[in-house]
PDB file of N, CA and C in Angstrom:
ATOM      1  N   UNK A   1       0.838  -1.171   0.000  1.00  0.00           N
ATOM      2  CA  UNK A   1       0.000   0.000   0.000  1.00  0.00           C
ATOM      3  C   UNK A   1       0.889   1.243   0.000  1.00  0.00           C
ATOM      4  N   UNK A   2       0.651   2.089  -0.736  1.00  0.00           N
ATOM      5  CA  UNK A   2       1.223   3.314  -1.210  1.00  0.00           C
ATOM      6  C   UNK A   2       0.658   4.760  -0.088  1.00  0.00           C
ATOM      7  N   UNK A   3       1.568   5.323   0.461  1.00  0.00           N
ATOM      8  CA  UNK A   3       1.068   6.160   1.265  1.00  0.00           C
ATOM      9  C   UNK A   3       0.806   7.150   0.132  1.00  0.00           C
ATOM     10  N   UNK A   4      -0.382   7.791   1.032  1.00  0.00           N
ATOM     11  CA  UNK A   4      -0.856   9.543   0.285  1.00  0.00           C
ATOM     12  C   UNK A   4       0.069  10.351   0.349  1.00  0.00           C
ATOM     13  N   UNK A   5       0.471  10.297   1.454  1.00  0.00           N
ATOM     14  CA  UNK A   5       1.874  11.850   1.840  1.00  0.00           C
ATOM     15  C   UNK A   5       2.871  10.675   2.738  1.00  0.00           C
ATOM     16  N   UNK A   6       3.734  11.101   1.724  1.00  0.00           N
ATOM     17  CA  UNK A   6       5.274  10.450   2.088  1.00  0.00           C
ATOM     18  C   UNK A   6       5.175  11.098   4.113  1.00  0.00           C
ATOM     19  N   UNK A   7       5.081  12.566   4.254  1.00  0.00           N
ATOM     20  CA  UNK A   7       5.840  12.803   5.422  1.00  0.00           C
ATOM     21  C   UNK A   7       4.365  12.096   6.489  1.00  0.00           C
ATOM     22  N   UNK A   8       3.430  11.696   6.048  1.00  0.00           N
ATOM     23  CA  UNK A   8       2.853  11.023   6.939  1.00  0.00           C
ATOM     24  C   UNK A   8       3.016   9.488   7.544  1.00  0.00           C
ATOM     25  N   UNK A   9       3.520   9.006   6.314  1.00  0.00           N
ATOM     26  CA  UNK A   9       3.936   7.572   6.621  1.00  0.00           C
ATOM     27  C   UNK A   9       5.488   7.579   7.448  1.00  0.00           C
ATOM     28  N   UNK A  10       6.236   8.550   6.862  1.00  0.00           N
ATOM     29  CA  UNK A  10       7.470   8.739   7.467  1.00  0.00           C
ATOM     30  C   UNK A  10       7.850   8.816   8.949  1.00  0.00           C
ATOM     31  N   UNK A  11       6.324   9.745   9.400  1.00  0.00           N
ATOM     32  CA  UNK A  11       6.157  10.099  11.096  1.00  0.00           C
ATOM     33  C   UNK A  11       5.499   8.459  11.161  1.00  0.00           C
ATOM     34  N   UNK A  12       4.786   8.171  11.170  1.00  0.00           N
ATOM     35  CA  UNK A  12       4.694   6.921  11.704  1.00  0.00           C
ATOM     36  C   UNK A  12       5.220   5.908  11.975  1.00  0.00           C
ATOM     37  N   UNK A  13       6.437   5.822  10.845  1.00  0.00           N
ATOM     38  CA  UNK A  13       7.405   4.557  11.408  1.00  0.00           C
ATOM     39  C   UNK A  13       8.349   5.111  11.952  1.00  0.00           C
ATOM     40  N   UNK A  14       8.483   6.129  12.535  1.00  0.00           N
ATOM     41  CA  UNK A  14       9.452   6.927  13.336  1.00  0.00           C
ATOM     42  C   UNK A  14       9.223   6.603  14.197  1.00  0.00           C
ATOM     43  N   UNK A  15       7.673   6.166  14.842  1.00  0.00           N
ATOM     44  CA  UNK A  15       7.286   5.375  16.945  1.00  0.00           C
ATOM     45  C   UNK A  15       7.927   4.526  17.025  1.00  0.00           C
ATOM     46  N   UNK A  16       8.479   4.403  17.593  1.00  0.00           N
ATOM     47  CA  UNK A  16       9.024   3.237  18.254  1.00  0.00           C
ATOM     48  C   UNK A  16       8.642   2.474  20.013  1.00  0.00           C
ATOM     49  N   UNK A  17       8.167   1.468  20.120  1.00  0.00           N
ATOM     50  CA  UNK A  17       7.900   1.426  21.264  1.00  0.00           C
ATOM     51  C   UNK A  17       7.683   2.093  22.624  1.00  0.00           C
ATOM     52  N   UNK A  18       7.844   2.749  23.652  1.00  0.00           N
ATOM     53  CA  UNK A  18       7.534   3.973  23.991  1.00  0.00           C
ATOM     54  C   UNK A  18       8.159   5.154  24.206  1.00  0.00           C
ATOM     55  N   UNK A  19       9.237   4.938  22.764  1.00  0.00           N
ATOM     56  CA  UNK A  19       9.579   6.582  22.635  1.00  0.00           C
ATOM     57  C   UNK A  19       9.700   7.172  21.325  1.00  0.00           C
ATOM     58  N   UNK A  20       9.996   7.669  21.085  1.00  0.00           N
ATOM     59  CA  UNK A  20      10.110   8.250  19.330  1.00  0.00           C
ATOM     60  C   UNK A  20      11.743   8.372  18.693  1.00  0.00           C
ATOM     61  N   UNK A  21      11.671   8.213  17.385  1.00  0.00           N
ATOM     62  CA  UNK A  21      12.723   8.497  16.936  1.00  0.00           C
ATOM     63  C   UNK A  21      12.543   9.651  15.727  1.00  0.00           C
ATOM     64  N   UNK A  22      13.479  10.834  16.041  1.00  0.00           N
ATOM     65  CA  UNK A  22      13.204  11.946  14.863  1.00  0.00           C
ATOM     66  C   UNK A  22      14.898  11.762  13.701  1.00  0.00           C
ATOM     67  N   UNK A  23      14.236  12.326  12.632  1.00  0.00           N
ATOM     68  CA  UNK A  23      15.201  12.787  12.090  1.00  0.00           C
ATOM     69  C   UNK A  23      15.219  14.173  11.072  1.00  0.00           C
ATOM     70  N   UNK A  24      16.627  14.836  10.628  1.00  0.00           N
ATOM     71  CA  UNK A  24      15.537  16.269   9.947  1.00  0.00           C
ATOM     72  C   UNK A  24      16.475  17.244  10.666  1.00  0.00           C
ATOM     73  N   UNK A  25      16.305  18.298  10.339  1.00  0.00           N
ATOM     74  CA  UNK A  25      17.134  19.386  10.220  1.00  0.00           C
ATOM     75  C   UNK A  25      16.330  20.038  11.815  1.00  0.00           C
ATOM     76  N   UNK A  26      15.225  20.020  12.324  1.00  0.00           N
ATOM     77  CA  UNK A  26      14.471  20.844  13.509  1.00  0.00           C
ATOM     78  C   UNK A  26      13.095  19.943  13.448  1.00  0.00           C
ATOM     79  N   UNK A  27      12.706  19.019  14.206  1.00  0.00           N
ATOM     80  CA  UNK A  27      11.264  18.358  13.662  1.00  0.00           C
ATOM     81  C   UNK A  27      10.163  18.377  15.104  1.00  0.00           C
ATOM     82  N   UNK A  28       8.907  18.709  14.917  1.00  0.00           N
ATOM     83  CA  UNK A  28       8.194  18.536  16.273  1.00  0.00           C
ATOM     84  C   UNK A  28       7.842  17.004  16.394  1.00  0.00           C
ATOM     85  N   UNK A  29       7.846  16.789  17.742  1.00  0.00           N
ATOM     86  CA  UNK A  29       6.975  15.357  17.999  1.00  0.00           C
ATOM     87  C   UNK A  29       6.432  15.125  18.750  1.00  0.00           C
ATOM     88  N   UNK A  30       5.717  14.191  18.998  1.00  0.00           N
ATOM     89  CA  UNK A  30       4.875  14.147  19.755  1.00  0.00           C
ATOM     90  C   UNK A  30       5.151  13.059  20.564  1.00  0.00           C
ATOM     91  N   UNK A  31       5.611  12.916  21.687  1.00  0.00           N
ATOM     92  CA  UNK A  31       6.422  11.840  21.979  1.00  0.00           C
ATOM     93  C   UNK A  31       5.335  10.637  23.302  1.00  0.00           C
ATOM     94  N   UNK A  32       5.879   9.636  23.071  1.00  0.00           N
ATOM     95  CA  UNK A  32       4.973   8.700  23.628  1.00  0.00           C
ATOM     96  C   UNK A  32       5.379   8.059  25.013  1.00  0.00           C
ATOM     97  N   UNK A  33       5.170   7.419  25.967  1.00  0.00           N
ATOM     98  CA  UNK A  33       5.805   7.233  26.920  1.00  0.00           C
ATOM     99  C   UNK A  33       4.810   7.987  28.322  1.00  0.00           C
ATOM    100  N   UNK A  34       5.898   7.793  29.638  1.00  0.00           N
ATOM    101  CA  UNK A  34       5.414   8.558  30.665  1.00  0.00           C
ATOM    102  C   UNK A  34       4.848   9.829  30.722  1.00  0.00           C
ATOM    103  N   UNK A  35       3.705  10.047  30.521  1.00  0.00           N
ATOM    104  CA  UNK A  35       3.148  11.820  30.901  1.00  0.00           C
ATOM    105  C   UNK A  35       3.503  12.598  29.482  1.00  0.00           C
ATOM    106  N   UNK A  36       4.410  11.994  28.478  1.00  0.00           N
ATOM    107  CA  UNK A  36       4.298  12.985  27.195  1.00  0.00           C
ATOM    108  C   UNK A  36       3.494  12.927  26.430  1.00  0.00           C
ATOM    109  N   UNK A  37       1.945  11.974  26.309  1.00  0.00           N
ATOM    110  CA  UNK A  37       1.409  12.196  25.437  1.00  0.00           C
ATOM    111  C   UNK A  37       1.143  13.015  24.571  1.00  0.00           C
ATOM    112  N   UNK A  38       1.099  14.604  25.200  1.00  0.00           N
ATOM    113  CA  UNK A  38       0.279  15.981  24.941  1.00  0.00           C
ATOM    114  C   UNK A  38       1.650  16.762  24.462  1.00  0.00           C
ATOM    115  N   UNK A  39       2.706  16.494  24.669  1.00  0.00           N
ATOM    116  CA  UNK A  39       3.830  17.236  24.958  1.00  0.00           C
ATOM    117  C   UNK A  39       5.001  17.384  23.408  1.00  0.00           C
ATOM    118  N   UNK A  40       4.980  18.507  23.253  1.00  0.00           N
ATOM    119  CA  UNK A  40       5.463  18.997  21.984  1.00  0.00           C
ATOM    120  C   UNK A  40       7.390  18.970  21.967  1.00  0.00           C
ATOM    121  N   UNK A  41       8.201  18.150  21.452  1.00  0.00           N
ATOM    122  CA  UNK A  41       9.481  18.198  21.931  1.00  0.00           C
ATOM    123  C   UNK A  41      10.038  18.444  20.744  1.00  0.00           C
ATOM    124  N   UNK A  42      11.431  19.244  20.519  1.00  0.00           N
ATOM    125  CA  UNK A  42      12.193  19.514  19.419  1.00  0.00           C
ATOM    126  C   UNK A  42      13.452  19.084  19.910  1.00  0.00           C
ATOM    127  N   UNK A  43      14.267  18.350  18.705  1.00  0.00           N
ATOM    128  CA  UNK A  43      15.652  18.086  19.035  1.00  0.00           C
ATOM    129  C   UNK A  43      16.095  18.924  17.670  1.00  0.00           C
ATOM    130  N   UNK A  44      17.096  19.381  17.616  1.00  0.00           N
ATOM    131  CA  UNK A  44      18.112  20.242  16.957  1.00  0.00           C
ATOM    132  C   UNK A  44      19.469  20.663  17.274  1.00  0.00           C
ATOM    133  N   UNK A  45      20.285  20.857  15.957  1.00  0.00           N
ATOM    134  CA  UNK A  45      20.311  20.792  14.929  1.00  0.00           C
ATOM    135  C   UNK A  45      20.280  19.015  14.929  1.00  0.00           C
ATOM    136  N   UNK A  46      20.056  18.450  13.872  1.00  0.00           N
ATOM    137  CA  UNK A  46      19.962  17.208  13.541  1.00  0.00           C
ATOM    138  C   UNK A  46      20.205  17.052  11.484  1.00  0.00           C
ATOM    139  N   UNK A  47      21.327  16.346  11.347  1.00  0.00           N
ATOM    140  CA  UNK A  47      22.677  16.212  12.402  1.00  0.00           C
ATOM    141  C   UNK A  47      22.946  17.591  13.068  1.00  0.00           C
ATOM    142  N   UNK A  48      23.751  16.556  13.920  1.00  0.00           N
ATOM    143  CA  UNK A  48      24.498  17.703  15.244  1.00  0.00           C
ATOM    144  C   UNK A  48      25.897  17.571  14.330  1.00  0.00           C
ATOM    145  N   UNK A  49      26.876  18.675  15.128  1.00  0.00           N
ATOM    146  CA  UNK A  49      28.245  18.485  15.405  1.00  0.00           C
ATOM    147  C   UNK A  49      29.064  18.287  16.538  1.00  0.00           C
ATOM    148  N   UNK A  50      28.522  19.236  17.161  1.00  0.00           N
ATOM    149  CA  UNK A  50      29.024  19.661  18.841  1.00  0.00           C
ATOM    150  C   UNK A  50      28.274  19.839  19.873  1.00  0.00           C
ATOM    151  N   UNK A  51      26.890  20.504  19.738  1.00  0.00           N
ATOM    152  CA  UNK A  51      25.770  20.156  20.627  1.00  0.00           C
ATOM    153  C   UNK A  51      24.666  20.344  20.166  1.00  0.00           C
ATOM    154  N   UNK A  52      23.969  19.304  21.006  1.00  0.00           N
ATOM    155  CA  UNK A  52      22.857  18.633  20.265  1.00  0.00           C
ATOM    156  C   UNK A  52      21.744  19.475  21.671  1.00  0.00           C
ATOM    157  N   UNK A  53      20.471  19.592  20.904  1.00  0.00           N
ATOM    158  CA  UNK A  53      19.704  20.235  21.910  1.00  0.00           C
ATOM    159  C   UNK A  53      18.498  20.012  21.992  1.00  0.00           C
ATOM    160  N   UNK A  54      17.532  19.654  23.045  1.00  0.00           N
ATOM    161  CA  UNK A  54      16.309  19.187  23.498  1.00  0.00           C
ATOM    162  C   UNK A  54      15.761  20.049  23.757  1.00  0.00           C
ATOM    163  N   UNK A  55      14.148  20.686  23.378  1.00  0.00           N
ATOM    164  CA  UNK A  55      13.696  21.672  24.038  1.00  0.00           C
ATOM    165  C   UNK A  55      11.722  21.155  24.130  1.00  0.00           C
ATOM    166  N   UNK A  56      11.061  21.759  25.395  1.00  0.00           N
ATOM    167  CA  UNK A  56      10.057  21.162  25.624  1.00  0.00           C
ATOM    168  C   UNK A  56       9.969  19.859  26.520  1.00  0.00           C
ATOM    169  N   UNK A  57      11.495  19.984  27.485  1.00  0.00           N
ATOM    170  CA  UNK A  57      11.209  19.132  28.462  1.00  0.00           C
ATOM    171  C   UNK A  57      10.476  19.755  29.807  1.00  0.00           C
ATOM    172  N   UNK A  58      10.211  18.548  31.000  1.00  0.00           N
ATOM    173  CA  UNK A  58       9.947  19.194  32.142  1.00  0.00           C
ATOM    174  C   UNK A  58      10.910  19.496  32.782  1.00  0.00           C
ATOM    175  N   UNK A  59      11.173  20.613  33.727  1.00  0.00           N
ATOM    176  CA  UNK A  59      12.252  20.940  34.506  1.00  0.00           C
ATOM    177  C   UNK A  59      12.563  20.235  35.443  1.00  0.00           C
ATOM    178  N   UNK A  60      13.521  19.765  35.649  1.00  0.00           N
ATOM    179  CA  UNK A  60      13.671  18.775  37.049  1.00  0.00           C
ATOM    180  C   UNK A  60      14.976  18.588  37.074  1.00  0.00           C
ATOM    181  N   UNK A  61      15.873  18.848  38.925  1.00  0.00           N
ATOM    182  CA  UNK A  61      16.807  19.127  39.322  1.00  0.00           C
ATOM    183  C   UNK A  61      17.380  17.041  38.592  1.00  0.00           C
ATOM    184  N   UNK A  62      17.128  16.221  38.901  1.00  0.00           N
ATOM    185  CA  UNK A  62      17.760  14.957  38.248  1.00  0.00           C
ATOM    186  C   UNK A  62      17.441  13.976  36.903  1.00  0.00           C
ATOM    187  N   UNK A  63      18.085  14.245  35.807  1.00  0.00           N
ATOM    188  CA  UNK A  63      17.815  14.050  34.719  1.00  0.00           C
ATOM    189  C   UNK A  63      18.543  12.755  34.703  1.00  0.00           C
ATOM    190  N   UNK A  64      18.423  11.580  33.914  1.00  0.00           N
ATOM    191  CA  UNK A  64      19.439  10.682  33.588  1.00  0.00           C
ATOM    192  C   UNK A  64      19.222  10.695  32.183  1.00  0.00           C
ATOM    193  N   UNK A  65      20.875  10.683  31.824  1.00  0.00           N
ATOM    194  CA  UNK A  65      20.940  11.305  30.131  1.00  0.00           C
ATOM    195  C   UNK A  65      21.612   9.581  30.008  1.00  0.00           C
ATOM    196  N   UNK A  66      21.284   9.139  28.680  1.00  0.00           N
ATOM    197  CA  UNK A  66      22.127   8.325  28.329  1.00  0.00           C
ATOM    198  C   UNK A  66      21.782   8.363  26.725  1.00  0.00           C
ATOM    199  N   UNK A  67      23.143   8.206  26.010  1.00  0.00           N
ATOM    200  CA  UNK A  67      23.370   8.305  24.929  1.00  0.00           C
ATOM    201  C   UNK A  67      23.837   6.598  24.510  1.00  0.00           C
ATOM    202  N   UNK A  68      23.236   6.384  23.364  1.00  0.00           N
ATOM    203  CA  UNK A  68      23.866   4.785  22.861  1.00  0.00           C
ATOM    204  C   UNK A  68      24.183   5.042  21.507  1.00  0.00           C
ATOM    205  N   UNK A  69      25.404   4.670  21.061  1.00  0.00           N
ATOM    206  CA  UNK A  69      25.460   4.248  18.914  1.00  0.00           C
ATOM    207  C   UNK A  69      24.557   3.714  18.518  1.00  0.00           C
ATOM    208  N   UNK A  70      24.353   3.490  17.210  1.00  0.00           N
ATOM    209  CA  UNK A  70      23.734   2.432  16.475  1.00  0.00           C
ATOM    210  C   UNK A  70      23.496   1.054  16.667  1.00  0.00           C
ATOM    211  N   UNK A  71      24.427   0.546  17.382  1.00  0.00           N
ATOM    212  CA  UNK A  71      24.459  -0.749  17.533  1.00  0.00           C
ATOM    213  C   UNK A  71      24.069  -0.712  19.190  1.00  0.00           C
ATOM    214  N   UNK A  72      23.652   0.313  20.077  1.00  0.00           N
ATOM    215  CA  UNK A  72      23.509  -0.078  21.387  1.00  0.00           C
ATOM    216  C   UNK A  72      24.142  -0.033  21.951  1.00  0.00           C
ATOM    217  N   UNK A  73      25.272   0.539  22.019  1.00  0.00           N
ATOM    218  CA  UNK A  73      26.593   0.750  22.732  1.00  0.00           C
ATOM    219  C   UNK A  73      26.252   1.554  23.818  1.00  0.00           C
ATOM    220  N   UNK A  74      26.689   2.032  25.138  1.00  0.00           N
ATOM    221  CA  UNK A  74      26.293   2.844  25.521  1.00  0.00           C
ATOM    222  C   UNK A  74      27.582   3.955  25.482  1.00  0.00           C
ATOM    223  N   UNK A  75      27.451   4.733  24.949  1.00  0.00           N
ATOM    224  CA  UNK A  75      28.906   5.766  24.560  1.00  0.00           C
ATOM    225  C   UNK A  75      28.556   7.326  25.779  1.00  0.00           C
ATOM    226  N   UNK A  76      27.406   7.426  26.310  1.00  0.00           N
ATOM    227  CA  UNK A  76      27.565   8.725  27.595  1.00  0.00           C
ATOM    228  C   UNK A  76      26.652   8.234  28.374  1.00  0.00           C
ATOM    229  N   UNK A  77      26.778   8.576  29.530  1.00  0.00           N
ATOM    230  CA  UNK A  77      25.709   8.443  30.421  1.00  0.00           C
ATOM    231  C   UNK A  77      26.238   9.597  31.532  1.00  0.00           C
ATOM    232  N   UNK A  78      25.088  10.233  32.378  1.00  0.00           N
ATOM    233  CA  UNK A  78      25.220  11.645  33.187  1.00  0.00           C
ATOM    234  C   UNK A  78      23.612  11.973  33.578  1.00  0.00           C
ATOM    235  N   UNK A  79      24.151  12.328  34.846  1.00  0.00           N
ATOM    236  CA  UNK A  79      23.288  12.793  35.282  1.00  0.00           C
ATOM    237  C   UNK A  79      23.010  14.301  35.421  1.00  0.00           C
ATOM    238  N   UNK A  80      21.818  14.960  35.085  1.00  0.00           N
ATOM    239  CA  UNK A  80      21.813  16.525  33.983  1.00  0.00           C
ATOM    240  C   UNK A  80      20.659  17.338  35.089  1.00  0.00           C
ATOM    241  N   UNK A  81      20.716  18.512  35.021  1.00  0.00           N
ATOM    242  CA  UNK A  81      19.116  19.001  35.743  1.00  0.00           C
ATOM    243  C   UNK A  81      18.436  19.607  34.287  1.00  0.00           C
ATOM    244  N   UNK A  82      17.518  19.368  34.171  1.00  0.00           N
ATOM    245  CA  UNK A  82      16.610  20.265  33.109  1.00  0.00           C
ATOM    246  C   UNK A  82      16.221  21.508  33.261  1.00  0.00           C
ATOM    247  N   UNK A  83      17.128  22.952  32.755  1.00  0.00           N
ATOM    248  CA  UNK A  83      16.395  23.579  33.487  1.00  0.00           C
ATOM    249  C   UNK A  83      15.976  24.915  32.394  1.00  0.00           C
ATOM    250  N   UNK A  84      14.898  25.636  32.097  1.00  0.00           N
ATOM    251  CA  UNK A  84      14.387  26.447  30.684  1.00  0.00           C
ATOM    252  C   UNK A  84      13.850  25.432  29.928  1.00  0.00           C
ATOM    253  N   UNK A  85      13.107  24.309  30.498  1.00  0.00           N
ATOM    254  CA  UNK A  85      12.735  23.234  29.542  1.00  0.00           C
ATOM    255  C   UNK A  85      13.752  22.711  28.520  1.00  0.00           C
ATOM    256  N   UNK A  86      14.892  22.986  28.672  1.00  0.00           N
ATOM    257  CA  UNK A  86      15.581  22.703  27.969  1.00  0.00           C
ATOM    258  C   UNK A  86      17.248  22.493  28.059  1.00  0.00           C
ATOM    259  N   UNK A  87      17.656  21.042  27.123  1.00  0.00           N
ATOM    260  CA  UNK A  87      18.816  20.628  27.761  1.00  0.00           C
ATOM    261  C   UNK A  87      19.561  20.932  26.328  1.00  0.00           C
ATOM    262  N   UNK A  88      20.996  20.836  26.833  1.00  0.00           N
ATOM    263  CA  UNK A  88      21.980  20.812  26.038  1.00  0.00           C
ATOM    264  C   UNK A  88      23.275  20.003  26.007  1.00  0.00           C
ATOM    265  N   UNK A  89      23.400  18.969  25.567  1.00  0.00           N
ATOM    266  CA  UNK A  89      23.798  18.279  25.471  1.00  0.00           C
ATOM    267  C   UNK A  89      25.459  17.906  24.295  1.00  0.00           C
ATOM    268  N   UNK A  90      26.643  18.180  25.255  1.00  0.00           N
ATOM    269  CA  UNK A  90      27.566  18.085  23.694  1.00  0.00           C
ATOM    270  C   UNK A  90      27.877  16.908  23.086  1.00  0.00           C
ATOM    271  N   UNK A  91      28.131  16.821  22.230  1.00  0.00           N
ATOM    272  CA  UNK A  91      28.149  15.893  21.414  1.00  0.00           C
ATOM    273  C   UNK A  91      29.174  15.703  20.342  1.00  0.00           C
ATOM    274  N   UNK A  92      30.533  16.819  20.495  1.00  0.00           N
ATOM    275  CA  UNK A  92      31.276  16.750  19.614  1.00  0.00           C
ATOM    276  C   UNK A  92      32.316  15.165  19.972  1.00  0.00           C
ATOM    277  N   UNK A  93      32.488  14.748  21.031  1.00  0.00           N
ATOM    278  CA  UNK A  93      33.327  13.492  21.048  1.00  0.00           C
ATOM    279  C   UNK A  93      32.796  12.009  20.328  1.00  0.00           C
ATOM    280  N   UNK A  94      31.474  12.018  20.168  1.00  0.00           N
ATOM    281  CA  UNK A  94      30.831  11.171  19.933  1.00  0.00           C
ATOM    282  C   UNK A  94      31.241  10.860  18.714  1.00  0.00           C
ATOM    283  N   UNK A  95      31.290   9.162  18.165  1.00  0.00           N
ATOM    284  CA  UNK A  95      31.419   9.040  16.536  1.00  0.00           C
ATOM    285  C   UNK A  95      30.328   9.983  15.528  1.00  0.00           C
ATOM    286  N   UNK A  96      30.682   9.632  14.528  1.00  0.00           N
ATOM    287  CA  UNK A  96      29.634   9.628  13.466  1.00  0.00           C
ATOM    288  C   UNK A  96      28.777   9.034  13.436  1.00  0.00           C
ATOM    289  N   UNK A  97      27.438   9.113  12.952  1.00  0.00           N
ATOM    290  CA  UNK A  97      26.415   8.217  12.532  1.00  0.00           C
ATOM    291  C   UNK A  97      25.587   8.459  13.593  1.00  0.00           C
ATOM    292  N   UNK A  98      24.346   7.388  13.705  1.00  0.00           N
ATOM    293  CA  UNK A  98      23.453   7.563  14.398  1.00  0.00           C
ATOM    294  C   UNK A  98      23.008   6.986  15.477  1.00  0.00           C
ATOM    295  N   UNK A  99      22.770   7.897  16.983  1.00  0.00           N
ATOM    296  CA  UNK A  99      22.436   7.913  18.066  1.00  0.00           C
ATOM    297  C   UNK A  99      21.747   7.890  18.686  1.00  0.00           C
ATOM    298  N   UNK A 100      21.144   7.311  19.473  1.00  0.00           N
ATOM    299  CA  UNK A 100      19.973   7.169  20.403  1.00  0.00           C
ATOM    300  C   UNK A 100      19.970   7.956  21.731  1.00  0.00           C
ATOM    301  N   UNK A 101      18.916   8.783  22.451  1.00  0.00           N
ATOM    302  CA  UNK A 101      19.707   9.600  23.394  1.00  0.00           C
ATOM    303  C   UNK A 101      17.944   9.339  23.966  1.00  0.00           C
ATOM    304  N   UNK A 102      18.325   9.302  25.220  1.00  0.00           N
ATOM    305  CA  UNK A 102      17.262   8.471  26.138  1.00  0.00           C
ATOM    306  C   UNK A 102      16.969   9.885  27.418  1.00  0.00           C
ATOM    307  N   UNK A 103      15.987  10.168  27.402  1.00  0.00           N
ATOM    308  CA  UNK A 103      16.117  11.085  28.983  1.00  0.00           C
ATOM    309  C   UNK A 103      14.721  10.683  29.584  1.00  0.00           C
ATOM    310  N   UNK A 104      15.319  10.166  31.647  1.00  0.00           N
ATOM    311  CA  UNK A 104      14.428   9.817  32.191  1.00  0.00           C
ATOM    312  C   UNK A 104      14.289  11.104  32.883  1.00  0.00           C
ATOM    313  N   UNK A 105      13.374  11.145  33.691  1.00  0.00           N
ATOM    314  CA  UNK A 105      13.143  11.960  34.917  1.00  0.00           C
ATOM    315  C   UNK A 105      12.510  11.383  35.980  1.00  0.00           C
ATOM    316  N   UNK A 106      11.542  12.204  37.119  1.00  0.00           N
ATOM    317  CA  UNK A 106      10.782  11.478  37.935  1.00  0.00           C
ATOM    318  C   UNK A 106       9.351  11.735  37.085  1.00  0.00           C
ATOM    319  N   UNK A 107       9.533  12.931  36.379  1.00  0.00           N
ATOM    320  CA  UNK A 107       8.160  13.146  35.661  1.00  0.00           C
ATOM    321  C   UNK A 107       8.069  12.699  34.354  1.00  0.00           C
ATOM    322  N   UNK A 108       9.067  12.067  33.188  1.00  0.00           N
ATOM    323  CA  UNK A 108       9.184  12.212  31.789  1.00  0.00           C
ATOM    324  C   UNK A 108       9.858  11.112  31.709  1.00  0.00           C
ATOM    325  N   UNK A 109       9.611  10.413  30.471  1.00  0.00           N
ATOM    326  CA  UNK A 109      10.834   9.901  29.914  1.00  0.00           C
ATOM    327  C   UNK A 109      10.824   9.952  28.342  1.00  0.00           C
ATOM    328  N   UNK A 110      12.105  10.357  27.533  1.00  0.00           N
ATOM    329  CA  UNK A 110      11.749  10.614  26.224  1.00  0.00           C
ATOM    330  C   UNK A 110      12.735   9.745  25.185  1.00  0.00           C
ATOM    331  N   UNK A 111      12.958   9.352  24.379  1.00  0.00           N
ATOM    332  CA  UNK A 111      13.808   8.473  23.814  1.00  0.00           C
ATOM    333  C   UNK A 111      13.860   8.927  22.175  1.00  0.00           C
ATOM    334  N   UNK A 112      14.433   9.748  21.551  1.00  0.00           N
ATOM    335  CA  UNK A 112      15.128  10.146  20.694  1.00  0.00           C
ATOM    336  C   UNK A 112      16.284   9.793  19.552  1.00  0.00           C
ATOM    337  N   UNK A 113      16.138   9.983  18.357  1.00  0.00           N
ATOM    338  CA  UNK A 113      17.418   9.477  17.625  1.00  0.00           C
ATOM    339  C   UNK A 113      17.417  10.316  16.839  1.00  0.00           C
ATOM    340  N   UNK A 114      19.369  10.767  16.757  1.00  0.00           N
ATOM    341  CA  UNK A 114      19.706  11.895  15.928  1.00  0.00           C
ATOM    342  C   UNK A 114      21.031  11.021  15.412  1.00  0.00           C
ATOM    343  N   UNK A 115      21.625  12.246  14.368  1.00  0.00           N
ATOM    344  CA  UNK A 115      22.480  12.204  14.022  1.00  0.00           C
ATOM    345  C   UNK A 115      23.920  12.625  13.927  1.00  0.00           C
ATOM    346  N   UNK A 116      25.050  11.790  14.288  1.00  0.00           N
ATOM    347  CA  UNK A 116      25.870  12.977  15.031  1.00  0.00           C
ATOM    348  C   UNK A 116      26.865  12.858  13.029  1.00  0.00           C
ATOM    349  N   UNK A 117      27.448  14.181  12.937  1.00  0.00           N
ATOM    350  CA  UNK A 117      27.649  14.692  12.114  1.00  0.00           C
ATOM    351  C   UNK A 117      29.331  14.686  12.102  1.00  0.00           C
TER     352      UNK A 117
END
């Protein structure tokens, strides 16, 4: 079956179990999981080079950041506060290619994939 609009079928196989995966130069989503149903999140630039940035989280003094490669590796892990709804995250040590970047909280959890550049 042939989708109507490419970028509709595109967002859809982007869910992934209960978190999302984006890709794209700035993209909104709608992310699935703990308490984000409603909740509008942007990751950018994508690809990254040097830092990669989350915006439209909840604020909260203990974040657990973990970053994995392609294959599941786990290449960062840190513990972050969220704070302007929004994190920043560097990313220039990281390989090339593509990354998975996971953030829990006590209120959120969001699960993400970019591209490091």
């Amino acid at each position: 079956m042939r989708c109507a609009m490419l970028k509709t079928c595109y967002t859809f196989l982007l869910i992934v179990f209960a978190g999302l995966q984006l890709h794209g130069q700035e993209q909104d989503a709608t992310a699935a999981g703990k308490e984000l149903a409603s909740k509008s999140l942007k990751l950018f630039p994508n690809p990254a080079t040097n830092v990669l940035n989350v915006i439209g989280l909840s604020n909260t003094e203990h974040a657990h950041i973990m970053v994995t490669d392609g294959y599941g590796n786990l290449v960062l892990e840190h513990q972050w506060g969220i704070r302007n709804n929004a994190l920043s995250l560097p990313v220039a040590h990281l390989q090339e290619g593509v990354h998975m970047i996971t953030i829990r909280s006590e209120k959120e959890t969001a699960q993400l994939k970019f591209h490091k550049q």
